[in-house]
Protein backbone atom coordinates (compact mmCIF):
# COMPACT_ATOMS: atom_id res chain seq x y z
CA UNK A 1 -25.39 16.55 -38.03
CA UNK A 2 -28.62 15.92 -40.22
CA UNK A 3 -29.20 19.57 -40.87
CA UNK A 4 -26.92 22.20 -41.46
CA UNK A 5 -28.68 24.12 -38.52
CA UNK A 6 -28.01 22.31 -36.32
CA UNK A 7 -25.23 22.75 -34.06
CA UNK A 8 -22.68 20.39 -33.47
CA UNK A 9 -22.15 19.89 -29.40
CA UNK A 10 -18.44 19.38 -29.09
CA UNK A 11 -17.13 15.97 -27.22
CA UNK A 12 -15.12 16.16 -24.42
CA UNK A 13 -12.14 13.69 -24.41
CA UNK A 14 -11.86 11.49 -22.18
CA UNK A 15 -9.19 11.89 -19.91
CA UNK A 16 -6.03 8.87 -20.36
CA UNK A 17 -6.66 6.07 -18.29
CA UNK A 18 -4.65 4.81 -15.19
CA UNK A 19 -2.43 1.96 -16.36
CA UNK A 20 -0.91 -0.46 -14.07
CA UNK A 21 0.78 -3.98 -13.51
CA UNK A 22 -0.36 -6.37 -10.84
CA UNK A 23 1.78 -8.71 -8.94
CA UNK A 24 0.75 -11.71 -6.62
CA UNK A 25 2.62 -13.99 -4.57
CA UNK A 26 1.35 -17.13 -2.56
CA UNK A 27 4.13 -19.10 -0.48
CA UNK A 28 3.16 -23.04 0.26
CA UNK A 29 2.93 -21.96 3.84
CA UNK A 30 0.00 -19.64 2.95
CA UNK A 31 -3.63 -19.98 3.57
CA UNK A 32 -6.19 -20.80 0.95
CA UNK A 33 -7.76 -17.02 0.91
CA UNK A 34 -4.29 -15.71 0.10
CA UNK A 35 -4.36 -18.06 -2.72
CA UNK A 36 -3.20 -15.68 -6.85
CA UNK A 37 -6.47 -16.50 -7.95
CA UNK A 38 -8.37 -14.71 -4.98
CA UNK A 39 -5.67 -12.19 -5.17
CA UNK A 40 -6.45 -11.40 -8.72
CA UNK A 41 -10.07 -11.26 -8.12
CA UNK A 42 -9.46 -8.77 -5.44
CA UNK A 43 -7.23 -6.33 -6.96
CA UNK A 44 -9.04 -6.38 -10.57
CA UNK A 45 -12.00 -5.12 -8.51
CA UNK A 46 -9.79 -2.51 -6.84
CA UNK A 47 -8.95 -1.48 -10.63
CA UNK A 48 -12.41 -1.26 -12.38
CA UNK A 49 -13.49 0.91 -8.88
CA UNK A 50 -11.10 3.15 -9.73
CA UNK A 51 -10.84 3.11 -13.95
CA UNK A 52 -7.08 1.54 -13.64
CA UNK A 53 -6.22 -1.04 -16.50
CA UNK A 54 -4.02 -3.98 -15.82
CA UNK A 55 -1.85 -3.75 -18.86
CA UNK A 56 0.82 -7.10 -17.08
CA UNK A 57 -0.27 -9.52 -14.70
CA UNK A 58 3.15 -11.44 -12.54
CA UNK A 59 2.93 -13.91 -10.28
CA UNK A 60 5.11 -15.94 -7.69
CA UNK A 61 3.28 -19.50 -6.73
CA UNK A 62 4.69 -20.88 -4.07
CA UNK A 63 7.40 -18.76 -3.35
CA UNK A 64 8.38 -17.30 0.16
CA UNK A 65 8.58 -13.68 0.51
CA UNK A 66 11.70 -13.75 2.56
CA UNK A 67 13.67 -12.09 0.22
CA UNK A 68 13.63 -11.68 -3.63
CA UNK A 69 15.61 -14.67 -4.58
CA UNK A 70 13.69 -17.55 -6.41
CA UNK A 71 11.13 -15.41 -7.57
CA UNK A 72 11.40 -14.95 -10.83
CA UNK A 73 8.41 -12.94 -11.29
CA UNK A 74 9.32 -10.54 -9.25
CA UNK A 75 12.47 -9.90 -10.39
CA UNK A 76 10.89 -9.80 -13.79
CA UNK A 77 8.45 -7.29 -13.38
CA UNK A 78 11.15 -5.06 -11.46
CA UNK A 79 14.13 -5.24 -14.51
CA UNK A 80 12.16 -5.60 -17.33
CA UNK A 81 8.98 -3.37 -16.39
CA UNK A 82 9.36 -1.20 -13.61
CA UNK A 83 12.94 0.04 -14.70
CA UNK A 84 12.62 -0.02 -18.48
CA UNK A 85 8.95 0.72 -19.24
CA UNK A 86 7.49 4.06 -19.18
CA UNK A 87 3.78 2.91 -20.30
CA UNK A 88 2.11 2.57 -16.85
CA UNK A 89 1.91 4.66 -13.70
CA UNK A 90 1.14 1.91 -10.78
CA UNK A 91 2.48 -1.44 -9.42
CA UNK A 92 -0.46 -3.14 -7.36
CA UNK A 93 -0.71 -5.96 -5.02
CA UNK A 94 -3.40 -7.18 -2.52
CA UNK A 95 -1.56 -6.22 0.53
CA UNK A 96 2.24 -5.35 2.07
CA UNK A 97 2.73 -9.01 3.02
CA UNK A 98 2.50 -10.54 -1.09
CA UNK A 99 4.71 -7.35 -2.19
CA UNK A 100 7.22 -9.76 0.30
CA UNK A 101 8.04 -10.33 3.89
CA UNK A 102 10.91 -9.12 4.32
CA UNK A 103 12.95 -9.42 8.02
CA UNK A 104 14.84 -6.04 7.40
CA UNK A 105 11.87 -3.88 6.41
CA UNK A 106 14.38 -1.45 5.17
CA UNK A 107 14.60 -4.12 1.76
CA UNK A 108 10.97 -3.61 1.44
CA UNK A 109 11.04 0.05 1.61
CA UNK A 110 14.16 -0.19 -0.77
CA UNK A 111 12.21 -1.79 -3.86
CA UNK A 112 9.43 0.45 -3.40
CA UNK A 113 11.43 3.07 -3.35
CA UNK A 114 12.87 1.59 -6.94
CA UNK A 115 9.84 1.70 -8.50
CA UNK A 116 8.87 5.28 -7.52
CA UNK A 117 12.89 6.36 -8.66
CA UNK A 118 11.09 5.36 -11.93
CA UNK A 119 8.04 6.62 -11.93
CA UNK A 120 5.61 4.03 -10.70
CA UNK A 121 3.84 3.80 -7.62
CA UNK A 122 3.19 1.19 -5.18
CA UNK A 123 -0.41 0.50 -4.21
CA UNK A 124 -2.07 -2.83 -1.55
CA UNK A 125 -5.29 -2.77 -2.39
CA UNK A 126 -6.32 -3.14 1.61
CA UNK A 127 -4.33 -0.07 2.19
CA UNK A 128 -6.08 1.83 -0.84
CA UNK A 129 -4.86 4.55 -3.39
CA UNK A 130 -3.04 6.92 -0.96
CA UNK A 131 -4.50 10.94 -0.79
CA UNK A 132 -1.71 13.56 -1.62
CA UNK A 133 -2.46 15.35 1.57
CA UNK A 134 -2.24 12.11 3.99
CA UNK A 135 1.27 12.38 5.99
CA UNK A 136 -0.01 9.34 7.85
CA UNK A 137 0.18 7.04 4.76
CA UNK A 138 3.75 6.48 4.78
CA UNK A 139 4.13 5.72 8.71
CA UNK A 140 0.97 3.38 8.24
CA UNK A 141 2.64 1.76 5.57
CA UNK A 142 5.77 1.26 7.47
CA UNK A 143 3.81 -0.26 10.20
CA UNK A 144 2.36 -2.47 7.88
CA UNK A 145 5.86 -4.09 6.49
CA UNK A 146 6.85 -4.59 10.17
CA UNK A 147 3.47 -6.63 10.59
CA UNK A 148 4.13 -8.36 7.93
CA UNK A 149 7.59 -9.66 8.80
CA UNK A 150 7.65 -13.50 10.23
CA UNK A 151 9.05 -12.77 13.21
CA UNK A 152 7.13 -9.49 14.27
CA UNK A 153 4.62 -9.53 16.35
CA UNK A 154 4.05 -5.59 16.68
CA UNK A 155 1.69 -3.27 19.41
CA UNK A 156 0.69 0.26 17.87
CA UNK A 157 1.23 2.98 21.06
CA UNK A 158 -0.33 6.12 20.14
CA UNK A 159 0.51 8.57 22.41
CA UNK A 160 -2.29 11.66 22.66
CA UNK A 161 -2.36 15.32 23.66
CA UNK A 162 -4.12 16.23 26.73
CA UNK A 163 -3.96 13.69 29.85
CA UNK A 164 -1.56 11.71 27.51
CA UNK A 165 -3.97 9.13 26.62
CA UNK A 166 -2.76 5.81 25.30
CA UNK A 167 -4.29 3.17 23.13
CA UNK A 168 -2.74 -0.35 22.28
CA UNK A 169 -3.67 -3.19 19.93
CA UNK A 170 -2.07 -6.21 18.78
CA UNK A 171 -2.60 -6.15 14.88
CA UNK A 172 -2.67 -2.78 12.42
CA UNK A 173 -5.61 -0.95 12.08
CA UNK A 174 -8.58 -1.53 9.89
CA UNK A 175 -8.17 1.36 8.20
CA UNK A 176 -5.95 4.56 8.57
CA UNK A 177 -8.98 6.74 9.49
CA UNK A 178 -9.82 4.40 12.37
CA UNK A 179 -6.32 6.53 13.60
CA UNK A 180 -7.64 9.71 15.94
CA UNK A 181 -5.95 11.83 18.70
CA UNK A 182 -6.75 14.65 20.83
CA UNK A 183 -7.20 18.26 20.15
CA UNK A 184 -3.97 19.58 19.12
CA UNK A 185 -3.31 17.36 16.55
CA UNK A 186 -0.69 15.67 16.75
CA UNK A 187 -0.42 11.78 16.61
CA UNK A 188 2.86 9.94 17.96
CA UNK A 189 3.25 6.30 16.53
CA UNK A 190 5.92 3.73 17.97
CA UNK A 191 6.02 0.11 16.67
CA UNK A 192 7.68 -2.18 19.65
CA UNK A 193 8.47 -5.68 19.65
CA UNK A 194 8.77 -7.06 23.51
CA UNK A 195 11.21 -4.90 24.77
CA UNK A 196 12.47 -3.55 22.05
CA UNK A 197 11.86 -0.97 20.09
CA UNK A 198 11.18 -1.61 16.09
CA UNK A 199 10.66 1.99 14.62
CA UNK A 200 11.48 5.44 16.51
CA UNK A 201 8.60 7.62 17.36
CA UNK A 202 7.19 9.55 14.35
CA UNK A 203 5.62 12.87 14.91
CA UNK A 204 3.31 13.32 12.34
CA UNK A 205 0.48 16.43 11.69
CA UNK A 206 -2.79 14.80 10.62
CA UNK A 207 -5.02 16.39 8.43
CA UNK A 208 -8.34 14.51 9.54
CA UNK A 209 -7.82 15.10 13.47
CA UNK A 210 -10.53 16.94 15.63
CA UNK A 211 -10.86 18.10 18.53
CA UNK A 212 -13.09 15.41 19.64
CA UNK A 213 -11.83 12.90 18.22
CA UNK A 214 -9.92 10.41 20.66
């Protein structure tokens, strides 16, 4: 204040930013766009979209996502961040295949699981920051790890109200909202591989469904 008239207008503080680590993973087998550099570019754009700061970057060149031996980074960020640091609220990768492609989908569910026992949460950047309200998330998510395993080659049957309509594709969806059904509401998802069934139908109550919307 210049002038002891003058009022001072109070500040608002700004609220405490997101903070986050980032982990990346490129296998030799991988192409050229999945390469950590365009995976960093990618998910630091995610961040500054939504005000998250990378506070540790890890990353796992040429490793296979099989599993999470020989990759040290990985296991790093897991023992020595995830489960001993309380400074950060997010673990982000570009998608569900670099977090690791896993043949027992279970194992990826398992670590992500881990870092949620401790507080963090996982986040693929082409999936996008999850809404509170979204029951879908999770089975999209769990579609996504089956996709991502070598071996799966996955069809999405969404079975729909009224006539019992049914829609097939051969890869995931675009995006979750791309995911309608008919009037009552309620959208059954099965994952199958050939003959066999991968994941058990999931009856789930979707918040975005209309009754137009097929």
């Amino acid at each position: 204040m210049k002038h002891w008239w003058e009022i001072a207008t109070p500040q608002t503080p700004e609220a405490p930013k997101l903070r986050t680590v980032a982990y990346y993973r490129h296998s030799a087998q991988d192409r050229q766009e999945n390469s950590i550099p365009i995976q960093q570019d990618q998910v630091r754009q995610f961040t500054q979209e939504f005000g998250i700061e990378i506070i540790k970057e890890h990353a796992d060149a040429g490793k296979s996502g099989l599993d999470v031996e020989g990759r040290p980074a990985f296991t790093e960020m897991m023992d020595e961040w995830v489960k001993k640091r309380k400074d950060f609220d997010y673990v982000l990768c570009l998608d569900v295949s670099r977090f690791g492609r896993f043949q027992d989908i279970d194992l990826s569910a398992q670590y992500s699981a881990e870092c949620k026992q401790h507080g963090k949460q996982v986040i693929c950047t082409t999936i996008g920051k999850p809404r509170e309200d979204d029951p879908l998330y999770p089975v999209y998510v769990q579609f996504e790890r089956f996709r991502a395993a070598p071996a799966a080659r996955p069809v999405a049957l969404v079975a729909v109200g009224h006539g019992r309509a049914t829609v097939s594709k051969c890869a995931c969806w675009s995006k979750i909202d791309h995911l309608r059904a008919a009037s009552d509401g309620i959208c059954r998802v099965k994952a199958v591989h050939g003959r066999k069934t991968a994941a058990a139908t999931t009856v789930v109550q979707s918040p975005f469904l209309s009754p137009s919307a097929v």
